[in-house]
PDB file of N, CA and C in Angstrom:
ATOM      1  N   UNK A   1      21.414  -6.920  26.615  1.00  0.00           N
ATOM      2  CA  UNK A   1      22.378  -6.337  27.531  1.00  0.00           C
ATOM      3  C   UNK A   1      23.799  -6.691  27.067  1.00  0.00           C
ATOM      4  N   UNK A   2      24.443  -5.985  27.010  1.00  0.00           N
ATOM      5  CA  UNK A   2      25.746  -5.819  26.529  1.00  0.00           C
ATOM      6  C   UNK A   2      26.651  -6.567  27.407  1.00  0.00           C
ATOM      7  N   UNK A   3      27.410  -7.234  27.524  1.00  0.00           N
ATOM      8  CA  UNK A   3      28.375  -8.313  28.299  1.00  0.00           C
ATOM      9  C   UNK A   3      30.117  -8.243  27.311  1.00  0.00           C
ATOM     10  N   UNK A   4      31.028  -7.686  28.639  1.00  0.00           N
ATOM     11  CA  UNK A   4      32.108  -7.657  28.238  1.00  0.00           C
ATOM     12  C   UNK A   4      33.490  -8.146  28.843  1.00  0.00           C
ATOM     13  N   UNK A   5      34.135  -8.953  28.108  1.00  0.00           N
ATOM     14  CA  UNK A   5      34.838  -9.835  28.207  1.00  0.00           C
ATOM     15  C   UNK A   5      36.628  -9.780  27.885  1.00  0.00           C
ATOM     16  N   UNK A   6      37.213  -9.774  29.091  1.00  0.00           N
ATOM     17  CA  UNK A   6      38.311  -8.663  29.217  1.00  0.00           C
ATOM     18  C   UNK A   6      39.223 -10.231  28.661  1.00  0.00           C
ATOM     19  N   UNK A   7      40.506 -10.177  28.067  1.00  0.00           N
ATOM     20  CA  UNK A   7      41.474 -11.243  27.691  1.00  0.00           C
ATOM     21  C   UNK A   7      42.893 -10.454  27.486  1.00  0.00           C
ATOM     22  N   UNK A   8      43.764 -11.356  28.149  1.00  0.00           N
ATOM     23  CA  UNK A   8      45.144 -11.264  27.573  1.00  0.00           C
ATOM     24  C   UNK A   8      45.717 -10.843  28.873  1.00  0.00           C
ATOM     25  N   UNK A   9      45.725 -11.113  30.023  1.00  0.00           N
ATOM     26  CA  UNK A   9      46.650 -11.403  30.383  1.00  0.00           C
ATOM     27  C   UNK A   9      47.356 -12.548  31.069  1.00  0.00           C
ATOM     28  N   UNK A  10      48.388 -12.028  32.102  1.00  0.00           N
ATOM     29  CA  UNK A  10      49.332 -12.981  32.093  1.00  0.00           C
ATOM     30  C   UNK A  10      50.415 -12.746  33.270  1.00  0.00           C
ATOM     31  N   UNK A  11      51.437 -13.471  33.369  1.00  0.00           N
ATOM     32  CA  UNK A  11      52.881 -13.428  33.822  1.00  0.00           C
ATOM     33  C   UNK A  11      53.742 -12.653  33.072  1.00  0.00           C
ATOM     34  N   UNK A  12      54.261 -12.056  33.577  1.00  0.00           N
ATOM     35  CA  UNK A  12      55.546 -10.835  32.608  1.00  0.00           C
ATOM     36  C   UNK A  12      56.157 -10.672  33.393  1.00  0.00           C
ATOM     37  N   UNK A  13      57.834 -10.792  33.182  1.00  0.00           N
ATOM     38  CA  UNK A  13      59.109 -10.017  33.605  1.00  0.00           C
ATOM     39  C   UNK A  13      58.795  -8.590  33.929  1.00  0.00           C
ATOM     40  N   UNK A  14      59.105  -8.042  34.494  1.00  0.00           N
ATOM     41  CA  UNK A  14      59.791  -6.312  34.753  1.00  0.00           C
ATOM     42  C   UNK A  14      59.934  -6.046  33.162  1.00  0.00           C
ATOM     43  N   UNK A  15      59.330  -4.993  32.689  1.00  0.00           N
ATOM     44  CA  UNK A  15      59.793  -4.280  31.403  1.00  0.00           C
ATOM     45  C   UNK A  15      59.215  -4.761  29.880  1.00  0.00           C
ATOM     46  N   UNK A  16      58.764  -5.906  30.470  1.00  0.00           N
ATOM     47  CA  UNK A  16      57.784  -6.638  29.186  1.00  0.00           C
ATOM     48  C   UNK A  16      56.688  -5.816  29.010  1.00  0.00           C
ATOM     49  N   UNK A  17      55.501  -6.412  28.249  1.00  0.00           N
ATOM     50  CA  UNK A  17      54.432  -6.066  27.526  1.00  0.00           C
ATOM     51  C   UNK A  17      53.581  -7.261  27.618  1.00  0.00           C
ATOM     52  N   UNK A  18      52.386  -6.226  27.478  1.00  0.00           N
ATOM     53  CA  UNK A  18      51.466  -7.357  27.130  1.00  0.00           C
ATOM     54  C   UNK A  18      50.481  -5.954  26.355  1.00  0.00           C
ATOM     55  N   UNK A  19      49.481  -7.083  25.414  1.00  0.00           N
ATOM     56  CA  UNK A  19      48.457  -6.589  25.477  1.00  0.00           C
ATOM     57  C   UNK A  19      46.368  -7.240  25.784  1.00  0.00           C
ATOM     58  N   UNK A  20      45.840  -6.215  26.008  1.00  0.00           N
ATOM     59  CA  UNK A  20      44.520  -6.765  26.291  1.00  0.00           C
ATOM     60  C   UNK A  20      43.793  -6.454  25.797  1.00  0.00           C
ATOM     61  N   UNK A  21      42.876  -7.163  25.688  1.00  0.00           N
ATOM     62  CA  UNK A  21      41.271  -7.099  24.684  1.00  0.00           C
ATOM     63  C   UNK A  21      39.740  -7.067  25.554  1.00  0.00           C
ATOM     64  N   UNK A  22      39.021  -6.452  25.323  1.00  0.00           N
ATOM     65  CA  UNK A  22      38.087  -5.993  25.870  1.00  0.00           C
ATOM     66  C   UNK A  22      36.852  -6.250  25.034  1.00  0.00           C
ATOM     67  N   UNK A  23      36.444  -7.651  24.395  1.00  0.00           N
ATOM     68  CA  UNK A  23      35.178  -7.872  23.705  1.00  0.00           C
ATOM     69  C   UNK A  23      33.960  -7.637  24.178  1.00  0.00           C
ATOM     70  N   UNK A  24      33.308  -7.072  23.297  1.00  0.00           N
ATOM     71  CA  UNK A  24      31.707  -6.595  24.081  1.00  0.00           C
ATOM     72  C   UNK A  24      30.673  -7.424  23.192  1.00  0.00           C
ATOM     73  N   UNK A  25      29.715  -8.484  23.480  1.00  0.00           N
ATOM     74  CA  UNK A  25      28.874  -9.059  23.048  1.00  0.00           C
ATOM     75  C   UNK A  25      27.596  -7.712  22.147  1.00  0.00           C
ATOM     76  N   UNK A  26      27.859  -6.939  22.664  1.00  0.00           N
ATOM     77  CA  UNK A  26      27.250  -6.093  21.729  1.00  0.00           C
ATOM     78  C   UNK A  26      27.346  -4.860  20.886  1.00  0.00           C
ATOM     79  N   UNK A  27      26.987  -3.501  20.713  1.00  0.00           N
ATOM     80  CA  UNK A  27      27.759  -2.410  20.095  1.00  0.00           C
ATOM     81  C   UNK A  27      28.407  -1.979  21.090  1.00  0.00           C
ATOM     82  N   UNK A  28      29.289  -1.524  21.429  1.00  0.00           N
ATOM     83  CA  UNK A  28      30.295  -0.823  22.424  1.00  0.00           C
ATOM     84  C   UNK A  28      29.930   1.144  21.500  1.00  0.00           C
ATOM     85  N   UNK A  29      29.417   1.161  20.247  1.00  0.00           N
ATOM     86  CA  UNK A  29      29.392   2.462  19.737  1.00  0.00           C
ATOM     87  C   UNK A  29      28.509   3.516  20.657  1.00  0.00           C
ATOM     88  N   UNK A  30      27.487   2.859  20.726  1.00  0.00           N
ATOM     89  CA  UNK A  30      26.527   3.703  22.033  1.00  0.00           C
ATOM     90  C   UNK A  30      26.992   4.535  23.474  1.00  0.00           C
ATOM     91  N   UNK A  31      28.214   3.703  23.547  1.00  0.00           N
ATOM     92  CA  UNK A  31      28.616   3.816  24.863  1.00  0.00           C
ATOM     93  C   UNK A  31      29.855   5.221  24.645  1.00  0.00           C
ATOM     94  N   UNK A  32      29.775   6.709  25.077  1.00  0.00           N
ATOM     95  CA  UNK A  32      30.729   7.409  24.362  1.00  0.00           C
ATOM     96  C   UNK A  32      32.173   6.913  25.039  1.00  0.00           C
ATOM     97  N   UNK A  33      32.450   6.820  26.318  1.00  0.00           N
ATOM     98  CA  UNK A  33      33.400   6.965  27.264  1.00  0.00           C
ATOM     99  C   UNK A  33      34.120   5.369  27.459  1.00  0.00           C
ATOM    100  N   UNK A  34      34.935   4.586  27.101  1.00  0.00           N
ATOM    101  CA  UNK A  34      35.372   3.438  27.801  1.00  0.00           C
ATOM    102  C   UNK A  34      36.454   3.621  28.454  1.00  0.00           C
ATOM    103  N   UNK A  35      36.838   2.693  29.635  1.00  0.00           N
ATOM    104  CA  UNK A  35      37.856   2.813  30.430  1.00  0.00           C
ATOM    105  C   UNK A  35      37.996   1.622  30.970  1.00  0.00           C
ATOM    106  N   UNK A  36      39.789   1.628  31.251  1.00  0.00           N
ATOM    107  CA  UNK A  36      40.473   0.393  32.025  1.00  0.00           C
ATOM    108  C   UNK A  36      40.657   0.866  33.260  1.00  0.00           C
ATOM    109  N   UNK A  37      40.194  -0.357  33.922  1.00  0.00           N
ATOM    110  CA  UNK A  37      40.206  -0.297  35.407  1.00  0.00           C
ATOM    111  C   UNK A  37      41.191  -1.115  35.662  1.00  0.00           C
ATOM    112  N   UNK A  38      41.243  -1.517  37.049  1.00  0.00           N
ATOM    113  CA  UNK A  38      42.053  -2.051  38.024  1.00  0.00           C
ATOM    114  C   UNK A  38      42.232  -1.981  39.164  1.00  0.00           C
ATOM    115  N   UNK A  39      42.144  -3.644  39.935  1.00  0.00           N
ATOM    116  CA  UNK A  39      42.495  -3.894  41.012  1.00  0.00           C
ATOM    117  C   UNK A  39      43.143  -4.758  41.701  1.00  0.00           C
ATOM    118  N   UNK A  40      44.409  -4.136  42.357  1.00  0.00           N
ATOM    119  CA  UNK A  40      45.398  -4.695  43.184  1.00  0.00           C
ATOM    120  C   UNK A  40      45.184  -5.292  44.652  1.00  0.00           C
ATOM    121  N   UNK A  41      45.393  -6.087  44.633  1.00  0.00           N
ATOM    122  CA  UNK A  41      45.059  -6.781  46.045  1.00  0.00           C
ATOM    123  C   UNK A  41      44.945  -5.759  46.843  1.00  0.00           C
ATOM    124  N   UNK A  42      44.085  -5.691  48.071  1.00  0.00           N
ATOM    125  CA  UNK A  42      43.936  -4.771  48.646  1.00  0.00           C
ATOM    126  C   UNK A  42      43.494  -3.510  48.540  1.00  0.00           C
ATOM    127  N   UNK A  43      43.313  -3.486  47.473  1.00  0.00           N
ATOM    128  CA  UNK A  43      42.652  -1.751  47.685  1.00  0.00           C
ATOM    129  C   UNK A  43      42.107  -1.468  46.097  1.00  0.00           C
ATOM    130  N   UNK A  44      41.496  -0.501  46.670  1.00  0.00           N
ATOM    131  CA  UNK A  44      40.475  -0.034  45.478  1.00  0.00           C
ATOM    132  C   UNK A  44      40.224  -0.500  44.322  1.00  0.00           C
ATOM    133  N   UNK A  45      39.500  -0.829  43.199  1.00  0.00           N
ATOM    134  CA  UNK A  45      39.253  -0.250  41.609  1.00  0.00           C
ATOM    135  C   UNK A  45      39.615   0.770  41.518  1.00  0.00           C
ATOM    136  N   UNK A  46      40.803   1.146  40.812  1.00  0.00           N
ATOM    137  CA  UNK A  46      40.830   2.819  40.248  1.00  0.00           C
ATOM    138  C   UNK A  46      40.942   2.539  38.715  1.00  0.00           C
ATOM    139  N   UNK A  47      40.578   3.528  38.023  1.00  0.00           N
ATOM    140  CA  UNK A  47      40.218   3.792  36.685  1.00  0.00           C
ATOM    141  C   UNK A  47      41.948   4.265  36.218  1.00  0.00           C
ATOM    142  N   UNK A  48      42.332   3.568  35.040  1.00  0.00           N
ATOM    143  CA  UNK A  48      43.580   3.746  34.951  1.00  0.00           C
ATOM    144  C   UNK A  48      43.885   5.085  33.296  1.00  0.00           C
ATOM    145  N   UNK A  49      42.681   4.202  32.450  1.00  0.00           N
ATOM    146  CA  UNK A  49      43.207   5.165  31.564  1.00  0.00           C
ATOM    147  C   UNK A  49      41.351   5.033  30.760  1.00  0.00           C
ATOM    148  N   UNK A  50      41.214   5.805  29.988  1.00  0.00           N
ATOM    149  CA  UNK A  50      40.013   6.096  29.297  1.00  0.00           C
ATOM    150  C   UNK A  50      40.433   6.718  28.160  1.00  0.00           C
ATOM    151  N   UNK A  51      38.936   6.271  26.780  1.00  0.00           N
ATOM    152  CA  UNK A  51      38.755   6.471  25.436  1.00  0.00           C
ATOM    153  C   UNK A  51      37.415   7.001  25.199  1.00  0.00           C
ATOM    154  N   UNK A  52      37.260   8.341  24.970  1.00  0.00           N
ATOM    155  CA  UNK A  52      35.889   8.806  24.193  1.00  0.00           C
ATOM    156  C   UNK A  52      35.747   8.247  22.972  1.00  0.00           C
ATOM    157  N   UNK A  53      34.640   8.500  22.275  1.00  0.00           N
ATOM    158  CA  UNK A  53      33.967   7.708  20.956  1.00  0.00           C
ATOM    159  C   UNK A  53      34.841   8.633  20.110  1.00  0.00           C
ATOM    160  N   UNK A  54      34.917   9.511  20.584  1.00  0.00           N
ATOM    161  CA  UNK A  54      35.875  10.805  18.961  1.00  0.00           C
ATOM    162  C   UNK A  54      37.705  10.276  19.414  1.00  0.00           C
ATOM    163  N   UNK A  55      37.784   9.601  20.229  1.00  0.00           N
ATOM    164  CA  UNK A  55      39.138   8.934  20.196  1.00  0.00           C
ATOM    165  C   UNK A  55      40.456   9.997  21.179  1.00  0.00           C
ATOM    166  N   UNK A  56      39.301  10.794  22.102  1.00  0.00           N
ATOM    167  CA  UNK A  56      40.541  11.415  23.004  1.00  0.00           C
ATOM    168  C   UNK A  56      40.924  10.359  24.122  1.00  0.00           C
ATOM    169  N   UNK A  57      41.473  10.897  25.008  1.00  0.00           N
ATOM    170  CA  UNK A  57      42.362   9.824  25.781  1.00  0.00           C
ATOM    171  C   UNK A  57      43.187  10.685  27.561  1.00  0.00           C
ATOM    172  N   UNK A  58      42.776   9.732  27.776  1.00  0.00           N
ATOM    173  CA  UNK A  58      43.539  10.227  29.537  1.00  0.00           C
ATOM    174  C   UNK A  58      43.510   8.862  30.027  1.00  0.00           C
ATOM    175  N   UNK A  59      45.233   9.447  30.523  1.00  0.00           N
ATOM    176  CA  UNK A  59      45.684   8.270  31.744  1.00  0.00           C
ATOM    177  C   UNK A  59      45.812   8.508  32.998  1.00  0.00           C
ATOM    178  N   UNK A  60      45.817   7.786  33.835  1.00  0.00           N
ATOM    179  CA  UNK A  60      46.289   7.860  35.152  1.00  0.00           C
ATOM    180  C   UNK A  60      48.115   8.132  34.767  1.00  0.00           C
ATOM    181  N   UNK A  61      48.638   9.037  35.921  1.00  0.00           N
ATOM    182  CA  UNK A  61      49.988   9.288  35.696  1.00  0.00           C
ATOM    183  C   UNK A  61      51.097   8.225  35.957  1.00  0.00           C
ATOM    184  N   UNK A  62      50.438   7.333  36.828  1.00  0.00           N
ATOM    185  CA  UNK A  62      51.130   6.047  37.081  1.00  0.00           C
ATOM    186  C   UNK A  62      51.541   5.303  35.834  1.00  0.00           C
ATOM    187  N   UNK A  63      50.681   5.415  35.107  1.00  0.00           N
ATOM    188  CA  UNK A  63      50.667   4.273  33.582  1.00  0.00           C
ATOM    189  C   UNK A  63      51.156   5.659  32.392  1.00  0.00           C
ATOM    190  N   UNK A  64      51.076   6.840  32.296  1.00  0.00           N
ATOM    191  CA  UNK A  64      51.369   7.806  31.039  1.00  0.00           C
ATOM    192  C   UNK A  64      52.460   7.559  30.609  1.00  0.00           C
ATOM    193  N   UNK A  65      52.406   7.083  29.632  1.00  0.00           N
ATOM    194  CA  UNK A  65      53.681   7.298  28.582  1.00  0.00           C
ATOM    195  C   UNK A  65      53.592   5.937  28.420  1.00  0.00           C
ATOM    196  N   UNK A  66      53.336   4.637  29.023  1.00  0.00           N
ATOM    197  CA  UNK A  66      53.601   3.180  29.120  1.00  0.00           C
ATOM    198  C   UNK A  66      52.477   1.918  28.380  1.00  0.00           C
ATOM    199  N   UNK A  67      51.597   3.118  28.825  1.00  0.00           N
ATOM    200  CA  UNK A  67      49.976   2.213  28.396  1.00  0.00           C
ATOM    201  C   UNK A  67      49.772   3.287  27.222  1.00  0.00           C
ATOM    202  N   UNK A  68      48.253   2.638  26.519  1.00  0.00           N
ATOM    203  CA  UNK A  68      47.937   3.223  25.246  1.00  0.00           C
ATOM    204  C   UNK A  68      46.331   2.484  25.379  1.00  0.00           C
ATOM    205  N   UNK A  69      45.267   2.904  25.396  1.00  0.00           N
ATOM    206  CA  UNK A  69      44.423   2.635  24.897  1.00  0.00           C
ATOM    207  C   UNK A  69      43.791   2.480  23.204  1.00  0.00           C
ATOM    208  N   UNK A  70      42.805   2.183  22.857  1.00  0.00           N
ATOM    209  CA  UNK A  70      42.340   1.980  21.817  1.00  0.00           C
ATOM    210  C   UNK A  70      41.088   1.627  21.619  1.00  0.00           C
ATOM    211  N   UNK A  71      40.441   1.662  20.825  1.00  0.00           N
ATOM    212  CA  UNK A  71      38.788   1.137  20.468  1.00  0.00           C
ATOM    213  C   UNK A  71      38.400   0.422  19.050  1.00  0.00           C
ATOM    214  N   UNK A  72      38.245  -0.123  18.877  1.00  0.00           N
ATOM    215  CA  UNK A  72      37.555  -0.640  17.277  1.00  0.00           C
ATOM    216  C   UNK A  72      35.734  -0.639  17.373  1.00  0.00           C
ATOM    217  N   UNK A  73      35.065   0.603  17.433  1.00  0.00           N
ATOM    218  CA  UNK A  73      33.789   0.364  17.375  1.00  0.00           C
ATOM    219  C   UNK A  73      33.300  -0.670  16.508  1.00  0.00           C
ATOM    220  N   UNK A  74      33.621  -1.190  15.220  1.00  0.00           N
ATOM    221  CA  UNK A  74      33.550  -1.708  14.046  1.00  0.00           C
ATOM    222  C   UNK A  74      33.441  -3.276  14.899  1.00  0.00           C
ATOM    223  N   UNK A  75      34.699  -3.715  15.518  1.00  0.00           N
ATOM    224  CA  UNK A  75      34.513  -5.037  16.000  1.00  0.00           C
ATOM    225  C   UNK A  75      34.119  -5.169  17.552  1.00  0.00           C
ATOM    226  N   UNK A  76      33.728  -4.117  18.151  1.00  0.00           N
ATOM    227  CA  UNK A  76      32.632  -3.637  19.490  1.00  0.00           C
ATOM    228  C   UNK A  76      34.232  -4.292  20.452  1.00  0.00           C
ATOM    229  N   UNK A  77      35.617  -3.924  19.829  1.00  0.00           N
ATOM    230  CA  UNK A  77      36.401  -4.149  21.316  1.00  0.00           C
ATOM    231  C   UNK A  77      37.338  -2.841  21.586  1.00  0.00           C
ATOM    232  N   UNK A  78      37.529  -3.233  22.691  1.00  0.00           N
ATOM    233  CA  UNK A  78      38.611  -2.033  23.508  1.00  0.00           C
ATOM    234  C   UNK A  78      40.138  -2.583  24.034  1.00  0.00           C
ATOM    235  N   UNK A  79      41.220  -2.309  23.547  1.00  0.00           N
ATOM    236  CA  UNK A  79      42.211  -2.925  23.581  1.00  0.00           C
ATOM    237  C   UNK A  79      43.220  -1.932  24.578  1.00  0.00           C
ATOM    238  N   UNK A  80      43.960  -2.653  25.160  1.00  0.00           N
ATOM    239  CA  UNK A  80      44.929  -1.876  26.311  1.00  0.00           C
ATOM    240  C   UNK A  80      46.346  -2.142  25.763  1.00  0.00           C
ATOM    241  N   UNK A  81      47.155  -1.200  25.491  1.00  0.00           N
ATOM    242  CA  UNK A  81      48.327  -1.931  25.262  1.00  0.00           C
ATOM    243  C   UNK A  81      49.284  -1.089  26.361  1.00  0.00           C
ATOM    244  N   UNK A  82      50.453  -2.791  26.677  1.00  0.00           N
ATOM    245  CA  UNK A  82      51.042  -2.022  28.445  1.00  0.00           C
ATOM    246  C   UNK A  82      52.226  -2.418  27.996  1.00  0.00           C
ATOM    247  N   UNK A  83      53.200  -1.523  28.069  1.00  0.00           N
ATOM    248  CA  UNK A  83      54.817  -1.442  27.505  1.00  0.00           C
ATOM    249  C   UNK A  83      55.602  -1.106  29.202  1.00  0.00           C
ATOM    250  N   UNK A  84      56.565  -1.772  29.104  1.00  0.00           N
ATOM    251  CA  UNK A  84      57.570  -1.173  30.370  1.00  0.00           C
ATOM    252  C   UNK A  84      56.827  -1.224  31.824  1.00  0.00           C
ATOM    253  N   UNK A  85      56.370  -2.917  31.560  1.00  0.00           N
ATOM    254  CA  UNK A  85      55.568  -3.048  32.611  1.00  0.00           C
ATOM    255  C   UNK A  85      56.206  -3.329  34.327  1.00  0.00           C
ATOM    256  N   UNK A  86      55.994  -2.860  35.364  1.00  0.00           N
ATOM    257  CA  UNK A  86      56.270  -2.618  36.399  1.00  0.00           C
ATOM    258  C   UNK A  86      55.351  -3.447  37.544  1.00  0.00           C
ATOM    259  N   UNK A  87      56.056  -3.945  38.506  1.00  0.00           N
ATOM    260  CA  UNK A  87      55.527  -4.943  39.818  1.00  0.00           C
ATOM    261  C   UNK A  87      54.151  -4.569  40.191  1.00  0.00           C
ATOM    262  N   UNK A  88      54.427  -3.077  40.366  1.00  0.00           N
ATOM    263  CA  UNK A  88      53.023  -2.510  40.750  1.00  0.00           C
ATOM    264  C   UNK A  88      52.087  -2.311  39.895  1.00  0.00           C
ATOM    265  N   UNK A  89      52.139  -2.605  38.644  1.00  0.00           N
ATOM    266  CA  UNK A  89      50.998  -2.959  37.753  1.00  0.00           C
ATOM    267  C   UNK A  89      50.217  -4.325  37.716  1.00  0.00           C
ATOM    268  N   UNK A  90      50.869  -5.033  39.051  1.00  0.00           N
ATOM    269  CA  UNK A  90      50.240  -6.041  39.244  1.00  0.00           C
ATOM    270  C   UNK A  90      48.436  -5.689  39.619  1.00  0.00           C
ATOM    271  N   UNK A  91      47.790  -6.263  39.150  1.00  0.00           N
ATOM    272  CA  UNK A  91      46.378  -6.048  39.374  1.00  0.00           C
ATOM    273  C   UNK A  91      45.544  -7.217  38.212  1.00  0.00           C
ATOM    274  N   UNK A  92      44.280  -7.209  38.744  1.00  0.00           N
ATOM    275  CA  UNK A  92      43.207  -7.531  37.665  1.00  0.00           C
ATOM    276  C   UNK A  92      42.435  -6.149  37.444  1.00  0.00           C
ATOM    277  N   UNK A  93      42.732  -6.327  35.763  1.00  0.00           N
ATOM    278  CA  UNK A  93      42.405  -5.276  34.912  1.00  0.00           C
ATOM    279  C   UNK A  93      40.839  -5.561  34.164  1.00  0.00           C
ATOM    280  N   UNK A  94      40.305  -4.742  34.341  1.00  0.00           N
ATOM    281  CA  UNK A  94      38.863  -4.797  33.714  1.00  0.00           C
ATOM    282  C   UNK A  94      38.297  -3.569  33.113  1.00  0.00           C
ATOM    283  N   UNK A  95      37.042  -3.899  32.089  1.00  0.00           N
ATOM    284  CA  UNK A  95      37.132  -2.908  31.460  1.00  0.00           C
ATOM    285  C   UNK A  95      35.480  -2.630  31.425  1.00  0.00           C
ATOM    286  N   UNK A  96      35.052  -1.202  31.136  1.00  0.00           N
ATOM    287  CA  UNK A  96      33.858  -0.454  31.738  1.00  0.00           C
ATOM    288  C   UNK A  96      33.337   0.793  30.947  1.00  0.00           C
ATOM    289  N   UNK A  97      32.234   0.937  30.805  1.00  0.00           N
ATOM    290  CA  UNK A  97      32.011   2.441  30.471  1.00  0.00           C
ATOM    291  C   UNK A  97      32.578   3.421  31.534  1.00  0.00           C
ATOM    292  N   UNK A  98      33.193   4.650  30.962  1.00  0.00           N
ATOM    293  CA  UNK A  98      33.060   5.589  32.320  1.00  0.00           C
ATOM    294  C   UNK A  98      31.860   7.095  32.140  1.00  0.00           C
ATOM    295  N   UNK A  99      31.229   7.163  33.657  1.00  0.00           N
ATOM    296  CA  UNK A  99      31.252   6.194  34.650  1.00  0.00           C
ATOM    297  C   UNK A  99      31.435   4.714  34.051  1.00  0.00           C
ATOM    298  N   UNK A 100      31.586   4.072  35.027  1.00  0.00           N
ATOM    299  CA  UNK A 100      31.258   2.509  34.905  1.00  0.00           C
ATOM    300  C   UNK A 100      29.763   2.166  35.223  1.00  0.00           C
ATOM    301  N   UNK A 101      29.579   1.215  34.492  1.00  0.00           N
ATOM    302  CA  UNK A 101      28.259   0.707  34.646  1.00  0.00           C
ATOM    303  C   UNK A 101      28.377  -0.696  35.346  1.00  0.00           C
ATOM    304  N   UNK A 102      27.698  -0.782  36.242  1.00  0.00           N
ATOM    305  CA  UNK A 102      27.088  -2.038  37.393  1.00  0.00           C
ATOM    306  C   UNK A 102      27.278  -3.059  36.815  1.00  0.00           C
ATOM    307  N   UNK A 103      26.262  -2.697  35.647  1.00  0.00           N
ATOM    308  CA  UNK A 103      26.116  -3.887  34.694  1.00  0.00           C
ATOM    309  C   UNK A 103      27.091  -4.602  34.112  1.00  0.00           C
ATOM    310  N   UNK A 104      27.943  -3.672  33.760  1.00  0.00           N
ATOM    311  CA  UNK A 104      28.856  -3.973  32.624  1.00  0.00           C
ATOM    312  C   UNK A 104      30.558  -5.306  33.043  1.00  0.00           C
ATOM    313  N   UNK A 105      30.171  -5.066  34.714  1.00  0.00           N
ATOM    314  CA  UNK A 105      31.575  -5.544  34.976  1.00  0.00           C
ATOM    315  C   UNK A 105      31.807  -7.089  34.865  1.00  0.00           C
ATOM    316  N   UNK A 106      32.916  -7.187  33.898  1.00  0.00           N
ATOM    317  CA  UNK A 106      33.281  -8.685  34.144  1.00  0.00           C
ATOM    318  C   UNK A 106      34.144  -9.222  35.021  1.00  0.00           C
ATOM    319  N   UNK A 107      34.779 -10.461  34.688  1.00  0.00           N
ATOM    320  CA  UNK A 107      35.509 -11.203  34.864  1.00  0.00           C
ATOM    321  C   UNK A 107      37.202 -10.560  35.196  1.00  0.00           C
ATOM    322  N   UNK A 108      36.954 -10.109  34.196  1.00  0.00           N
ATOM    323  CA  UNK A 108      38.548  -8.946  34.538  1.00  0.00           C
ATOM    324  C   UNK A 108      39.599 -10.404  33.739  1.00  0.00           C
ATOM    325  N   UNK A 109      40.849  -9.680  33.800  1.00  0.00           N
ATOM    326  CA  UNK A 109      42.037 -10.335  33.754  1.00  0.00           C
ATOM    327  C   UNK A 109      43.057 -10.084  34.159  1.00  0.00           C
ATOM    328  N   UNK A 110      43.877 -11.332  34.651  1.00  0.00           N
ATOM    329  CA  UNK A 110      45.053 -11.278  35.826  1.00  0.00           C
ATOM    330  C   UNK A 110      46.079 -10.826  34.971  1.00  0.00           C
ATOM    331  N   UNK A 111      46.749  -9.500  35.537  1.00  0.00           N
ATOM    332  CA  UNK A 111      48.171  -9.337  34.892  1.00  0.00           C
ATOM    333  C   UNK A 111      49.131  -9.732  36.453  1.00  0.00           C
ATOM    334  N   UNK A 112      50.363  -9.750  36.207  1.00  0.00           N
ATOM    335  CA  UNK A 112      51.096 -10.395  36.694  1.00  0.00           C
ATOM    336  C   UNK A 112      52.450  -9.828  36.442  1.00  0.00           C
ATOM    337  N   UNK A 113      53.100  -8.781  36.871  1.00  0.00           N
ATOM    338  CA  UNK A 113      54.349  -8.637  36.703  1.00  0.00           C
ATOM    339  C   UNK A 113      56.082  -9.134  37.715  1.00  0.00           C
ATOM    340  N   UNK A 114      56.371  -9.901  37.609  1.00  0.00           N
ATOM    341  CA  UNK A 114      57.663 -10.425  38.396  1.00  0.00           C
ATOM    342  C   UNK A 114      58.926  -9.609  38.112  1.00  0.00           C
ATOM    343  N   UNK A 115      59.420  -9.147  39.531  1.00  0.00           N
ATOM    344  CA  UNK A 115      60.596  -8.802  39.692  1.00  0.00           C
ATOM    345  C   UNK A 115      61.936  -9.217  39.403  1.00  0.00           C
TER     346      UNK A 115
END
């Protein structure tokens, strides 16, 4: 069973960056669809941005133009990169097949943006 292990975040100013890593203990190639999630205190998991295996891409409009996904089937990770980061990107970010799988959810990681 495949186990995946979200890293990198953090505390950030208004307008900083970060980026995140999404290691999968096993092939992540099988899987066509990956996606970054997120959740903000209070309310939902919503799916923020997603990567097919042929390397197309959709974001949520909140994050377009700011975030960037990525994949390395080769080293089974999924990387988030977040530019011109904003308060309300505060959340724990986690990462999933989409759909998401039950199975698949980890630990997540705390981003943190300060005003």
């Amino acid at each position: 069973q495949v186990q995946l292990v979200e890293s990198g975040g953090g505390l950030v100013q208004a307008g900083g960056a970060l980026r995140l890593s999404c290691a999968a203990s096993g092939s992540i190639s099988s899987i066509n669809t990956m996606g970054w999630y997120r959740q903000a205190p209070g309310k939902q998991r919503e799916l923020v941005t997603l990567i097919t295996s042929g390397g197309s891409t959709n974001y949520a409009d909140s994050v377009k133009g700011r975030f960037t996904i990525s994949r390395d089937n080769a080293k089974n990770t999924v990387y988030l990169q977040m530019n011109s980061l904003k308060p309300e990107d505060t959340a724990v970010y986690y990462c999933n097949a989409v759909p998401s799988n039950g199975r698949l959810w980890g630990q997540g990681t705390q981003v943190t943006v300060s005003s």
